[in-house]
C-alpha atoms as a PDB file:
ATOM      1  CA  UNK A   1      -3.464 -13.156   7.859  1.00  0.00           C
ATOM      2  CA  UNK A   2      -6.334 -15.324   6.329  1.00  0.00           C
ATOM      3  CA  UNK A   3      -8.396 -16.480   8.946  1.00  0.00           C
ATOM      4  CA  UNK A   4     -11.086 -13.642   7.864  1.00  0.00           C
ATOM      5  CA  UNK A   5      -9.521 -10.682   9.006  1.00  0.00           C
ATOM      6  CA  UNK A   6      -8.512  -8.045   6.492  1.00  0.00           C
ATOM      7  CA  UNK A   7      -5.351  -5.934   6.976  1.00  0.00           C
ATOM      8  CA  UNK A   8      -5.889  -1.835   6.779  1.00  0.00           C
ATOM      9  CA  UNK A   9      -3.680   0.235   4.635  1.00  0.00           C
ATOM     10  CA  UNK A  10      -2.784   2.076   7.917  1.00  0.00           C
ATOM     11  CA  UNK A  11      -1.497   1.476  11.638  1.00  0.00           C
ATOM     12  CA  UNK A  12      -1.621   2.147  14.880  1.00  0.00           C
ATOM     13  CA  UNK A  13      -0.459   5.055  17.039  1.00  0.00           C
ATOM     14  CA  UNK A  14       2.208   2.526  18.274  1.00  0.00           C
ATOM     15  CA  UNK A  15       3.047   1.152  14.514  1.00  0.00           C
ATOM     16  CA  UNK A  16       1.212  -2.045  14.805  1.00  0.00           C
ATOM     17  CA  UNK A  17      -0.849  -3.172  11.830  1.00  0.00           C
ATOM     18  CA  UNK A  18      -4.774  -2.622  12.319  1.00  0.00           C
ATOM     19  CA  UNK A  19      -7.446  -5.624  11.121  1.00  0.00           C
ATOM     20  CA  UNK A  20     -10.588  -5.526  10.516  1.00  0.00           C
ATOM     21  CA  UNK A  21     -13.254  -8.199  11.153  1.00  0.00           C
ATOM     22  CA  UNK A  22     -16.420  -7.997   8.818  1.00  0.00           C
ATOM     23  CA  UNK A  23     -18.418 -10.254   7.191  1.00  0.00           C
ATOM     24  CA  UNK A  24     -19.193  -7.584   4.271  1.00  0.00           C
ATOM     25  CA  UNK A  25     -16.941  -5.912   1.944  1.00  0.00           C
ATOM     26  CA  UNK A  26     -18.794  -3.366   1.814  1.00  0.00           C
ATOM     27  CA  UNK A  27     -19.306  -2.474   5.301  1.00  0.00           C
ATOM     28  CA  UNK A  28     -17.859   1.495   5.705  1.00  0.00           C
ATOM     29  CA  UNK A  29     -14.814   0.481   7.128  1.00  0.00           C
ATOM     30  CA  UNK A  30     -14.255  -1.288   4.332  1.00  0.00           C
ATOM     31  CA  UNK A  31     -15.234   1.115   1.667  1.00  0.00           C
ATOM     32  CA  UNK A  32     -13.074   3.699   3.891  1.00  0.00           C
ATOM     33  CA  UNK A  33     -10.010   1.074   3.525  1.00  0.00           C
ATOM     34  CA  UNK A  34     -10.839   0.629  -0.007  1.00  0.00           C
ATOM     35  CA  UNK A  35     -10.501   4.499  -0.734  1.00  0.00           C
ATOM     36  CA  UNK A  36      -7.479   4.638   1.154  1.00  0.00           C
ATOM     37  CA  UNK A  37      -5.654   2.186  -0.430  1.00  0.00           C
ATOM     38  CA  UNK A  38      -6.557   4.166  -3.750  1.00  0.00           C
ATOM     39  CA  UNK A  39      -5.050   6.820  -2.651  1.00  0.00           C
ATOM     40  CA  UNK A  40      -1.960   5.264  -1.617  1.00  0.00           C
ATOM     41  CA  UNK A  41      -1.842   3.728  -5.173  1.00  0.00           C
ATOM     42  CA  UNK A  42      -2.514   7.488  -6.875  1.00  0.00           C
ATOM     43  CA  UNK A  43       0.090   8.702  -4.372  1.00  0.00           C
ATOM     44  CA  UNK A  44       2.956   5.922  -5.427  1.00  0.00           C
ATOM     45  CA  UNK A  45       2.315   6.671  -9.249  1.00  0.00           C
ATOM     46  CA  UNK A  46       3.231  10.425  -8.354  1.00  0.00           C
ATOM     47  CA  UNK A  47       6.115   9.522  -6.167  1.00  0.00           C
ATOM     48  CA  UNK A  48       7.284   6.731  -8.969  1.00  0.00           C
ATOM     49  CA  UNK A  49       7.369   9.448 -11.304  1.00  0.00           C
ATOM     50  CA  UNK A  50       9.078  12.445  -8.932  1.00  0.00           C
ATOM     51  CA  UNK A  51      11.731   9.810  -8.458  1.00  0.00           C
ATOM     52  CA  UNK A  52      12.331   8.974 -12.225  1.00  0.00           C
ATOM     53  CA  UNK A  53      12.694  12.691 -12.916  1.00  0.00           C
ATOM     54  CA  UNK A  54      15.226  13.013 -10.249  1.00  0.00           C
ATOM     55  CA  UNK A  55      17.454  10.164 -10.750  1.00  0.00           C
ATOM     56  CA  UNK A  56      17.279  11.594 -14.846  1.00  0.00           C
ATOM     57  CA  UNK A  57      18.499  14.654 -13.691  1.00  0.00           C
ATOM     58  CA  UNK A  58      22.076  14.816 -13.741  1.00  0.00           C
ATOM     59  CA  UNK A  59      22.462  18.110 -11.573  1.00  0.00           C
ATOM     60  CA  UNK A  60      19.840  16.388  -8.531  1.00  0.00           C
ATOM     61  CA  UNK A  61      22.158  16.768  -5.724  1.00  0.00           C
ATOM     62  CA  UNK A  62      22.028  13.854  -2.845  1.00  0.00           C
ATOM     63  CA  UNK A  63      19.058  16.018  -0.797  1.00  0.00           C
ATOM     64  CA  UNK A  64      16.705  15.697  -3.577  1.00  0.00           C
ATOM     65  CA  UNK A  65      17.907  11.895  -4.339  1.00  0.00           C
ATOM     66  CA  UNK A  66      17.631  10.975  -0.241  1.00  0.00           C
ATOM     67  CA  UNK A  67      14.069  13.040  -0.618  1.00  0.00           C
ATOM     68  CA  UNK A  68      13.093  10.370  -3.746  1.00  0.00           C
ATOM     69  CA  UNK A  69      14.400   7.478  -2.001  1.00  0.00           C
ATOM     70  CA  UNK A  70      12.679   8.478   1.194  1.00  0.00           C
ATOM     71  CA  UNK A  71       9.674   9.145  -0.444  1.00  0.00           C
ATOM     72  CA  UNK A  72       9.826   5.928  -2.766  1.00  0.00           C
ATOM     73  CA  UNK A  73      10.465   4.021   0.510  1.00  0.00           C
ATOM     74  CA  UNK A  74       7.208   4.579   2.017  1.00  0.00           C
ATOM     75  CA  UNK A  75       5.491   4.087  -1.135  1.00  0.00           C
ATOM     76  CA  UNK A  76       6.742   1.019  -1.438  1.00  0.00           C
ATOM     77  CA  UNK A  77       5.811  -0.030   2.015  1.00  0.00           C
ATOM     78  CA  UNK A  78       2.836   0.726   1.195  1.00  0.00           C
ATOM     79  CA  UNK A  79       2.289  -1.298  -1.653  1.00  0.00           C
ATOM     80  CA  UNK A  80       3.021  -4.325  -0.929  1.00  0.00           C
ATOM     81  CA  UNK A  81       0.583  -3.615   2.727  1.00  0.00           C
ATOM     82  CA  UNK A  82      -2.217  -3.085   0.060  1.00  0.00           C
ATOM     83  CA  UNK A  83      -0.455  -5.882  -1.706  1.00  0.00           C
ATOM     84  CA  UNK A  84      -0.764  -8.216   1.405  1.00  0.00           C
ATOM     85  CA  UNK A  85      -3.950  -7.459   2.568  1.00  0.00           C
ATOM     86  CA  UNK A  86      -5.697  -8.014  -0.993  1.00  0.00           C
ATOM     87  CA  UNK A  87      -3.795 -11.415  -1.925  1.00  0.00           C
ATOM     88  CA  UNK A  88      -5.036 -12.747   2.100  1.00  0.00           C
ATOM     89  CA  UNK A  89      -8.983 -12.244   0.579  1.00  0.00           C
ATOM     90  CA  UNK A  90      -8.461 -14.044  -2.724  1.00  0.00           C
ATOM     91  CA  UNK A  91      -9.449 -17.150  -3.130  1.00  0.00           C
ATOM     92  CA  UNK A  92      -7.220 -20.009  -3.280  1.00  0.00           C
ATOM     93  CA  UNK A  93      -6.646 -21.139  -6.347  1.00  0.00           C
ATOM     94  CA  UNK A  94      -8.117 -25.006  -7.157  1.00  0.00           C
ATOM     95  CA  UNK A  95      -6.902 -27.346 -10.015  1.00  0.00           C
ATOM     96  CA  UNK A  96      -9.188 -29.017 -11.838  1.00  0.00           C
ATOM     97  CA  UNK A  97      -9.074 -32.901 -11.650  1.00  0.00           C
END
């Protein structure tokens, strides 16, 4: 969405994607999104590397390899949300004559 909305790093109650209408990027809302998103990025490092160990192990039985995947899954999802929402605020890109 690009018409000056920015898209949070979380949903609602009902799943539905939550935007937020500002004029500042550093309005707390913001900042809270910001620090969020952060998070989420720390968080799919960890996961990333919980899911490398497992599928290295060659005794990880399928609950700890659906566990990984699971848990990879939601990381993922929520990458490319952060993903989204930061390539909707930057600028398009202009040529030069």
């Amino acid at each position: 969405m690009s018409d000056g909305l920015r898209l949070l790093p979380w949903s609602t109650p009902e799943g539905k994607p939550c935007y937020l209408s500002t004029d500042s990027g550093h309005s707390r809302l913001s900042l809270l999104a910001d620090d969020v998103e952060a998070a989420q990025l720390d968080s799919g490092e960890q996961v990333l590397a919980g899911a490398r160990a497992v599928l290295a192990d060659q005794a990880a039985g399928e609950r700890a390899v659906r566990f990984a995947l699971t848990r990879a899954s939601e990381s993922l999802a929520e990458v490319l949300r952060i993903a989204c929402s930061r390539g909707a605020r930057v600028p398009p890109h202009r040529r030069a004559p």
